[in-house]
C-alpha atoms as a PDB file:
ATOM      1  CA  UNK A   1      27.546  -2.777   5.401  1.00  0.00           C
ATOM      2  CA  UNK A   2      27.655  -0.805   2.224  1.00  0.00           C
ATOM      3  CA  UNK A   3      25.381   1.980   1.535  1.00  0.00           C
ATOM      4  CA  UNK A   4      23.425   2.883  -1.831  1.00  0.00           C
ATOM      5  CA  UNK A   5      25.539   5.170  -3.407  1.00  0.00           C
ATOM      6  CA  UNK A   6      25.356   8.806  -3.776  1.00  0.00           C
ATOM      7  CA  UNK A   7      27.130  11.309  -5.150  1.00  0.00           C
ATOM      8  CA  UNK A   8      29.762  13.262  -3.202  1.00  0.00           C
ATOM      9  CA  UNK A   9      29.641  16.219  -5.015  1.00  0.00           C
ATOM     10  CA  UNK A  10      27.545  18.672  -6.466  1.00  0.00           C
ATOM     11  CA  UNK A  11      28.195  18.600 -10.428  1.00  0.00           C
ATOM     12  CA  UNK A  12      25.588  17.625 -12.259  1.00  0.00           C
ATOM     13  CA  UNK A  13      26.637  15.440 -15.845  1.00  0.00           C
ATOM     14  CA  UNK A  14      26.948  17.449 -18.904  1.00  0.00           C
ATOM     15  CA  UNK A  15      26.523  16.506 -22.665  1.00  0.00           C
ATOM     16  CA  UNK A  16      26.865  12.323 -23.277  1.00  0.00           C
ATOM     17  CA  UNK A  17      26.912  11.302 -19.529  1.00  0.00           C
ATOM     18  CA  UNK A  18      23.654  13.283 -19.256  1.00  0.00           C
ATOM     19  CA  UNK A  19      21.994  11.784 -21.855  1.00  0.00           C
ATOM     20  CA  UNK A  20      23.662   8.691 -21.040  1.00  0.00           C
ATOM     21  CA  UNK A  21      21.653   8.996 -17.853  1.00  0.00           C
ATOM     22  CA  UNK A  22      18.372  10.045 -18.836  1.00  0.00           C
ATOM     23  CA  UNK A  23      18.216   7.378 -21.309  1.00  0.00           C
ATOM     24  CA  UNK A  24      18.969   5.100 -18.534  1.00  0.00           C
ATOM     25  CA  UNK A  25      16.226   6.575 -15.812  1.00  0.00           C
ATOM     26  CA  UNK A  26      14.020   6.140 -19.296  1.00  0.00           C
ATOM     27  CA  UNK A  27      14.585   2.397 -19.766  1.00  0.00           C
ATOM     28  CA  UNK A  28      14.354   1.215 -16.247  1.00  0.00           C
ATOM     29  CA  UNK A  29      11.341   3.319 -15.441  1.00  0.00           C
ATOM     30  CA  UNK A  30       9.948   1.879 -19.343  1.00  0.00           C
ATOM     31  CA  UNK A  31      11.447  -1.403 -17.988  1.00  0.00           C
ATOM     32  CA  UNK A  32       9.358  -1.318 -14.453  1.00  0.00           C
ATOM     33  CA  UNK A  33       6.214  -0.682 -16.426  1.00  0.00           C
ATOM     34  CA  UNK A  34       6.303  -2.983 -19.542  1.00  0.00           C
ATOM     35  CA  UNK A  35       7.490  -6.179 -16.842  1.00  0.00           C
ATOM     36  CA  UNK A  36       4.363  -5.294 -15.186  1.00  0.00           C
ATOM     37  CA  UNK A  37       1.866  -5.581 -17.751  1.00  0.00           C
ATOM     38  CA  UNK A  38       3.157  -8.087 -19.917  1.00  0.00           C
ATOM     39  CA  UNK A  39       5.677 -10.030 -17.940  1.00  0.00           C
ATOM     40  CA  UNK A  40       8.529 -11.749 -17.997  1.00  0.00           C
ATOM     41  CA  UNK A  41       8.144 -12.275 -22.128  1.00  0.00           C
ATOM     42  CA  UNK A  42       8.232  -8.830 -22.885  1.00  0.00           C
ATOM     43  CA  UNK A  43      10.073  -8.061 -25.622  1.00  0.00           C
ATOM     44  CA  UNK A  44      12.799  -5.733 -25.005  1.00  0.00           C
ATOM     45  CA  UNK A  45      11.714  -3.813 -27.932  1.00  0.00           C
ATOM     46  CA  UNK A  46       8.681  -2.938 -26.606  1.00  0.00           C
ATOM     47  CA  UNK A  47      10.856  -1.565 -23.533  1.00  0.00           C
ATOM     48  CA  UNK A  48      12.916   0.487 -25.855  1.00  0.00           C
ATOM     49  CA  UNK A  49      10.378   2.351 -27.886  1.00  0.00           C
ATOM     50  CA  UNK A  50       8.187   3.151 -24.611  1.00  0.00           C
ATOM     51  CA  UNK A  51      11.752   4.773 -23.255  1.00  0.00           C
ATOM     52  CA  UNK A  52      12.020   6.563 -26.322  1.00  0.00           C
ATOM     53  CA  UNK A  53      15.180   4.979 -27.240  1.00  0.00           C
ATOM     54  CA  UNK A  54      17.074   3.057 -30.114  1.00  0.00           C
ATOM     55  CA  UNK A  55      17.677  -0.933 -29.916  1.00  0.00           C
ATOM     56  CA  UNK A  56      21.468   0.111 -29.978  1.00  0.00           C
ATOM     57  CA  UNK A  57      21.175   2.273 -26.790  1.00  0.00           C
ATOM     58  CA  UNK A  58      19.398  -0.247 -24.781  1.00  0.00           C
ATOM     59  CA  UNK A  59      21.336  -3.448 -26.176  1.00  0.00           C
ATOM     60  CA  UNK A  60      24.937  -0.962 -25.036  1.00  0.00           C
ATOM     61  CA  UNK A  61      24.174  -0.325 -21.942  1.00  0.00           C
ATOM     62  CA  UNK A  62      22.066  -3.954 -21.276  1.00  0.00           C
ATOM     63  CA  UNK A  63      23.311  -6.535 -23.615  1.00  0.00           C
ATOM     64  CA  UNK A  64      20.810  -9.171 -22.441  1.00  0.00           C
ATOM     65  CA  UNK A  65      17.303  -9.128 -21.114  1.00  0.00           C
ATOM     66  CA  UNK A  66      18.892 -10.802 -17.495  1.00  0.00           C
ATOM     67  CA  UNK A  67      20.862  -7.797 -17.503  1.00  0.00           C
ATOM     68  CA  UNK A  68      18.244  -4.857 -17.636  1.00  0.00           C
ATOM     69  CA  UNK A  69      16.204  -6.996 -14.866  1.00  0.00           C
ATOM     70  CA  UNK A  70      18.868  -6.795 -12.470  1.00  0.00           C
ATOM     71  CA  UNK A  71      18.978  -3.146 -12.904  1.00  0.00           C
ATOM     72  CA  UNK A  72      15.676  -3.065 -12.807  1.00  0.00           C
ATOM     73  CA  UNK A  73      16.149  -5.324  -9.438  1.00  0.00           C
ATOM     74  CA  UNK A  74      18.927  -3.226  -8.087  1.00  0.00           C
ATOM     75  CA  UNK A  75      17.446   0.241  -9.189  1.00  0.00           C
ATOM     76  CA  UNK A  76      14.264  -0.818  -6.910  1.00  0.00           C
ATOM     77  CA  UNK A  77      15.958  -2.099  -3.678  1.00  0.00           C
ATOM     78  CA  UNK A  78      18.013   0.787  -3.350  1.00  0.00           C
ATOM     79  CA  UNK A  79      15.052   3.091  -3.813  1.00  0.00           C
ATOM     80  CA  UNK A  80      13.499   1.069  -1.401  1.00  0.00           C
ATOM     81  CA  UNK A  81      16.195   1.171   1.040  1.00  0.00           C
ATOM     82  CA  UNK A  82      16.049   5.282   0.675  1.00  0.00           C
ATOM     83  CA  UNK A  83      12.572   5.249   1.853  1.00  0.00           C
ATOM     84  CA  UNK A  84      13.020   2.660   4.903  1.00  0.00           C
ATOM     85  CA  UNK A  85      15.973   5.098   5.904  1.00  0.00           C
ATOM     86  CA  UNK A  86      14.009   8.313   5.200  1.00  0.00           C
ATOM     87  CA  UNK A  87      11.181   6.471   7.339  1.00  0.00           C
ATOM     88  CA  UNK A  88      14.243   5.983  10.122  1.00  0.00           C
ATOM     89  CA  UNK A  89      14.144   9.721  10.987  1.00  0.00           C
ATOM     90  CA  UNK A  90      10.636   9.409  12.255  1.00  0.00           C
ATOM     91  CA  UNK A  91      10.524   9.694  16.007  1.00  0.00           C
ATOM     92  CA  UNK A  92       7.534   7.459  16.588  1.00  0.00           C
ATOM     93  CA  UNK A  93       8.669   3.415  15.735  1.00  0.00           C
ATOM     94  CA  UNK A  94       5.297   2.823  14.836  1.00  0.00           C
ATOM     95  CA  UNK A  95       4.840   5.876  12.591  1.00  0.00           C
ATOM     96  CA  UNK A  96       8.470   5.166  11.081  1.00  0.00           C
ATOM     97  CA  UNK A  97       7.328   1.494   9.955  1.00  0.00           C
ATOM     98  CA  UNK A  98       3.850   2.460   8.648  1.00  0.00           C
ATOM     99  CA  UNK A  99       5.778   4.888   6.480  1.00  0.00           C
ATOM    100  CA  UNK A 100       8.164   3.253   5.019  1.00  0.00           C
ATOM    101  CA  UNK A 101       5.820   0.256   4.266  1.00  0.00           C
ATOM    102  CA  UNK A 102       3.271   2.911   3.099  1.00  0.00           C
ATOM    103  CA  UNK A 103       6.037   4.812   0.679  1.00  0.00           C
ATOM    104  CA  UNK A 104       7.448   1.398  -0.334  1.00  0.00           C
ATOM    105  CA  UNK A 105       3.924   0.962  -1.743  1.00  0.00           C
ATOM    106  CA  UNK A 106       2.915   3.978  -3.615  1.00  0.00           C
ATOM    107  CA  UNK A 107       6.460   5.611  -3.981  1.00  0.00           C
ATOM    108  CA  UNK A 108       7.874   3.232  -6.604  1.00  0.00           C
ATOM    109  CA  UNK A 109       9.870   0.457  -4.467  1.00  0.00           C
ATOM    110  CA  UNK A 110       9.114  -1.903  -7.168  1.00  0.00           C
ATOM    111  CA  UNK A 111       7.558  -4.299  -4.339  1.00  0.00           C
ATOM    112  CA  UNK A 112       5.433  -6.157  -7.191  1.00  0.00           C
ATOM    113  CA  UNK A 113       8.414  -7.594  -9.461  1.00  0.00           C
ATOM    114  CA  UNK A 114       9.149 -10.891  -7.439  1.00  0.00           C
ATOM    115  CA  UNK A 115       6.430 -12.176  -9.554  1.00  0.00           C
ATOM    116  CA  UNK A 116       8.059 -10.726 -12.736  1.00  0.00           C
ATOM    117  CA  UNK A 117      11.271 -11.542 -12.898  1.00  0.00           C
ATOM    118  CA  UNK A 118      12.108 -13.376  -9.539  1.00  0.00           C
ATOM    119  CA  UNK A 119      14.075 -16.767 -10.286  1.00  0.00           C
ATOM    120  CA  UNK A 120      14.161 -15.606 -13.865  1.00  0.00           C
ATOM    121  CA  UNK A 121      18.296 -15.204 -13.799  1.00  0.00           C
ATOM    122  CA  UNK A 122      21.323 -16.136 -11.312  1.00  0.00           C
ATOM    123  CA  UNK A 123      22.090 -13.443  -8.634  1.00  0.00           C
ATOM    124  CA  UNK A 124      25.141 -10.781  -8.964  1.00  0.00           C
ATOM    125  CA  UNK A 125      27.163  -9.539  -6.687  1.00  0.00           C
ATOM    126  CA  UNK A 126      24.939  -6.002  -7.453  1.00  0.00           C
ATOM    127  CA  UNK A 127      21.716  -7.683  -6.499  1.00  0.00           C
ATOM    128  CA  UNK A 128      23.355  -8.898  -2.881  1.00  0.00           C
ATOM    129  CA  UNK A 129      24.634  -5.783  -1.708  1.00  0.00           C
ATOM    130  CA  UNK A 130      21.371  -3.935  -2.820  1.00  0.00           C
ATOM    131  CA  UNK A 131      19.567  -6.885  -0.957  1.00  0.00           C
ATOM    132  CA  UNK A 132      21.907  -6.303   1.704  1.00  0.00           C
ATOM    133  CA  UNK A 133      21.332  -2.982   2.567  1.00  0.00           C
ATOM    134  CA  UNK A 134      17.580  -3.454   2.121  1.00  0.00           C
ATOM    135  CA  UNK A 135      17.860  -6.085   4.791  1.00  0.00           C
ATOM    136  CA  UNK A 136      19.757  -3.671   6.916  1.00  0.00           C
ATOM    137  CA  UNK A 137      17.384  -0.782   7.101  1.00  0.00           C
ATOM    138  CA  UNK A 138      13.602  -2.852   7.570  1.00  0.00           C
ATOM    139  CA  UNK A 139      15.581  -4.842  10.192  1.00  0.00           C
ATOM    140  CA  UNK A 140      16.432  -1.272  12.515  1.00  0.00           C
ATOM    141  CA  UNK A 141      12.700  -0.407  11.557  1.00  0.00           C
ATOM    142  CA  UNK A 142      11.220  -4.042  12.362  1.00  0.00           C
ATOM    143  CA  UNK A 143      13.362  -3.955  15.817  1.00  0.00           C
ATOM    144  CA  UNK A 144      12.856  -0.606  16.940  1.00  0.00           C
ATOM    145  CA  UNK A 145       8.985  -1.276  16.653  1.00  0.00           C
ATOM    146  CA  UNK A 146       9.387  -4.306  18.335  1.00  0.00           C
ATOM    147  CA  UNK A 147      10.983  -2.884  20.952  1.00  0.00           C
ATOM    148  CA  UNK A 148       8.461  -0.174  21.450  1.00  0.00           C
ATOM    149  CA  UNK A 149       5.756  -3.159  21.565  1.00  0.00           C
ATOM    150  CA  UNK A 150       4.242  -1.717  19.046  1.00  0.00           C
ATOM    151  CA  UNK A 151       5.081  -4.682  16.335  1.00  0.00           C
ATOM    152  CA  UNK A 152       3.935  -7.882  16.895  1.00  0.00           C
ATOM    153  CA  UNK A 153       7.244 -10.059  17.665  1.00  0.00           C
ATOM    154  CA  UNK A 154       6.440 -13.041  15.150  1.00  0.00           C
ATOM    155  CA  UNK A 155       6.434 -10.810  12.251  1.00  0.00           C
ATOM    156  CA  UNK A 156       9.645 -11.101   9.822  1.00  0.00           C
ATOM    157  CA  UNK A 157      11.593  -9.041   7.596  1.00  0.00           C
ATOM    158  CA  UNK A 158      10.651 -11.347   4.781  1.00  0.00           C
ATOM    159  CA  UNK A 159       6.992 -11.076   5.978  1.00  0.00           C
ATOM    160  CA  UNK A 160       6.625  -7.540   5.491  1.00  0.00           C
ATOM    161  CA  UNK A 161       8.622  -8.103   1.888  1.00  0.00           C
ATOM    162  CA  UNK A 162       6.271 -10.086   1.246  1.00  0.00           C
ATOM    163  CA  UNK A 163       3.193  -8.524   2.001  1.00  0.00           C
ATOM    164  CA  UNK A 164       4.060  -5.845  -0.052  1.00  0.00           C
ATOM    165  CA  UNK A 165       4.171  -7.906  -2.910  1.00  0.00           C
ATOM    166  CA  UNK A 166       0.704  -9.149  -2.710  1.00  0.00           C
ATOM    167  CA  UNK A 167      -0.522  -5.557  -1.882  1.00  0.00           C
ATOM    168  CA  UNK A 168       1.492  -4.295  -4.853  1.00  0.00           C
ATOM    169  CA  UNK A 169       0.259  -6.838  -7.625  1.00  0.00           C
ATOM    170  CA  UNK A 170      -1.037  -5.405 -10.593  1.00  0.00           C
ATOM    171  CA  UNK A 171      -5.053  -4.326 -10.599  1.00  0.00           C
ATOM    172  CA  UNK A 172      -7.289  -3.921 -13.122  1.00  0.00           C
ATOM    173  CA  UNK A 173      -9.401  -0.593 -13.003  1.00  0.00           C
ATOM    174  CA  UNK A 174      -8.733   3.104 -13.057  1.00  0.00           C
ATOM    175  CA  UNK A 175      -5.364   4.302 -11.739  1.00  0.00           C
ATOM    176  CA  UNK A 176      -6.873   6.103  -9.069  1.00  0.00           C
ATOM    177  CA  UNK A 177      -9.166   3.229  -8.177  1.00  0.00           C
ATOM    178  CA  UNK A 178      -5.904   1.113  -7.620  1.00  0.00           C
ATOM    179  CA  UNK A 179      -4.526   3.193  -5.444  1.00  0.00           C
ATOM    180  CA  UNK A 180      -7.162   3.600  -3.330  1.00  0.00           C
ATOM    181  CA  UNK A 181      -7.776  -0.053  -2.497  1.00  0.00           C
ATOM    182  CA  UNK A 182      -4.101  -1.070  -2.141  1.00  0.00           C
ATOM    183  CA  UNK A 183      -4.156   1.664   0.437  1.00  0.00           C
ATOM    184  CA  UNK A 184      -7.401   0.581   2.035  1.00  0.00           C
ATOM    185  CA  UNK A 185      -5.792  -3.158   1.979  1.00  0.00           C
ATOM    186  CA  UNK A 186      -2.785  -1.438   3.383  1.00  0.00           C
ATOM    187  CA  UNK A 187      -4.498  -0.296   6.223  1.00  0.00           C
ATOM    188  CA  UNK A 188      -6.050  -3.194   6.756  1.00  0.00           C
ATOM    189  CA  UNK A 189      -2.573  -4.600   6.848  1.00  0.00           C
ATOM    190  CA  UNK A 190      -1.044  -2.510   9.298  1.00  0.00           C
ATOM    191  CA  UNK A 191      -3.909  -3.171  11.764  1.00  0.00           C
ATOM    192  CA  UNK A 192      -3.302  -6.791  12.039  1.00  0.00           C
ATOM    193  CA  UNK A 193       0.817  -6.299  12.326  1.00  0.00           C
ATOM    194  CA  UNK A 194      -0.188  -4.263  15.580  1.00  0.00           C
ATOM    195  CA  UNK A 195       0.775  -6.014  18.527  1.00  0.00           C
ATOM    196  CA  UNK A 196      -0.532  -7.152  20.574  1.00  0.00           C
ATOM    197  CA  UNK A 197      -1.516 -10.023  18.199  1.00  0.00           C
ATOM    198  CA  UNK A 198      -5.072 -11.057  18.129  1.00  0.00           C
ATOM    199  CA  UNK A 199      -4.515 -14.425  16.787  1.00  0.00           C
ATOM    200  CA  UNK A 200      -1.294 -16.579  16.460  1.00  0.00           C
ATOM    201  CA  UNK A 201      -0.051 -16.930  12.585  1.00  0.00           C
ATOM    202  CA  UNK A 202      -0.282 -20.038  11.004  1.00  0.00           C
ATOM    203  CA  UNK A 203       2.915 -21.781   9.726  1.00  0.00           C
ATOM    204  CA  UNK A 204       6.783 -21.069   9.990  1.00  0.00           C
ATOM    205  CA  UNK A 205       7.590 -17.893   9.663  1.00  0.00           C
ATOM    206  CA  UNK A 206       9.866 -17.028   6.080  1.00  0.00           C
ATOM    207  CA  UNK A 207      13.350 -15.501   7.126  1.00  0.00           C
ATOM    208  CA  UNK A 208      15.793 -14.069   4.610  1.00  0.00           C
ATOM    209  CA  UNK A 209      17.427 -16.315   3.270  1.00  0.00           C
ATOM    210  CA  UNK A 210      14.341 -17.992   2.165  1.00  0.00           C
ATOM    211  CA  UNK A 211      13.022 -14.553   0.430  1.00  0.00           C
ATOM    212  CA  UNK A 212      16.108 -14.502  -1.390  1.00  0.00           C
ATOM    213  CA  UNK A 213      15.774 -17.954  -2.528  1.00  0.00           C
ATOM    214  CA  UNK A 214      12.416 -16.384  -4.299  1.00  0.00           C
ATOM    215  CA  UNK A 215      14.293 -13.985  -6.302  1.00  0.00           C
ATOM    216  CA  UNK A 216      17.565 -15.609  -7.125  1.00  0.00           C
ATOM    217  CA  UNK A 217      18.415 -19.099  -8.812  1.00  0.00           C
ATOM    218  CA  UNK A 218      21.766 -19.635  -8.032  1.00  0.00           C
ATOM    219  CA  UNK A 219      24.222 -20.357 -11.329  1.00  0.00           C
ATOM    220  CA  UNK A 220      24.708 -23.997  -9.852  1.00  0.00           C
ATOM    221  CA  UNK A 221      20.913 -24.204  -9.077  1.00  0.00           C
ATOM    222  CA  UNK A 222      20.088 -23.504 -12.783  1.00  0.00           C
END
């Protein structure tokens, strides 16, 4: 299974390719933010002056709108996937899962664009290995909690997926406000995925293949 990529050496980009990539850590993080408070219908202008770049910058390196979402899409799994595997090195299962899910949330794993872009644009081979390796690392947290009995067994992958995204929708308030009740409804969240289960869950569970029908629209589904 393929891992997000890193860099195998320690030279850090000089002169274009540094600005190349600052422009581009600009426009996704503008990207992230302007897709979550005006949607899917954002101009891609807006996008470009809250980066602090020039129409031709953004339109080279993303000719189309579909094309900065699924870096926007890509950028965010893999940053997930970082914090599930960070979360790995925790000793306790439990500990290791509440983490992740807990970093996922406040740490900028982009859990709330399904809403924004999901279905908006046919899948790339990017977007499934990024999905991929998502899949990989919440399925050695989910088991290894499961295992310790500490996870109730009829909770999913694409459960916890998501939860997040309903815990991670966008608020009105005060910053600071926002963050306190998603992690007071995170808590809240955590205490019912406890096993063992106080109730029985309602309904078929949703698998993976079934999240990823959420987010994608296949070109022959279109």
């Amino acid at each position: 299974m393929p891992t997000p990529s890193r860099r195998t050496n320690n030279r850090r980009p000089r002169g274009r390719q540094a600005e190349a990539e600052a422009n581009d850590a600009r426009l996704l993080r503008a990207a992230r933010t302007v897709f979550a408070e005006l949607g899917w219908d954002a101009p891609v202008s807006v996008i470009a002056k809250r980066a602090g770049v020039g129409m031709g910058s953004l339109y080279r390196r993303y000719p189309t709108k579909d094309d900065l979402a699924r870096h926007v899409q890509v950028d965010g799994l893999d940053r997930w996937t970082a914090l599930a595997e960070e979360a790995l090195d925790n000793p306790d299962p439990w500990e290791a899962l509440a983490l992740a899910l807990r970093a996922a949330l406040t740490q900028g794993g982009d859990v709330s664009m399904l809403p924004v872009i999901g279905g908006r644009f046919a899948p790339s081979p990017e977007v499934d290995a990024a999905s991929a390796r998502l899949e990989q690392a919440l399925d050695a947290l989910v088991r290894q909690a499961v295992a310790e009995g500490a996870l109730r067994p009829d909770v999913t992958l694409a459960d916890l997926v998501l939860l997040l995204q309903i815990l991670g929708s966008r608020l009105p308030g005060p910053p600071e406000r926002v963050d306190q009740l998603r992690a007071r409804y995170l808590d809240l969240t955590l205490s019912a995925l406890r096993a063992p289960a106080a109730t029985p869950l309602t309904g078929p569970a949703p698998q993976w293949p079934e999240l990823l029908s959420l987010w994608n629209v296949r070109e022959d589904d279109a």
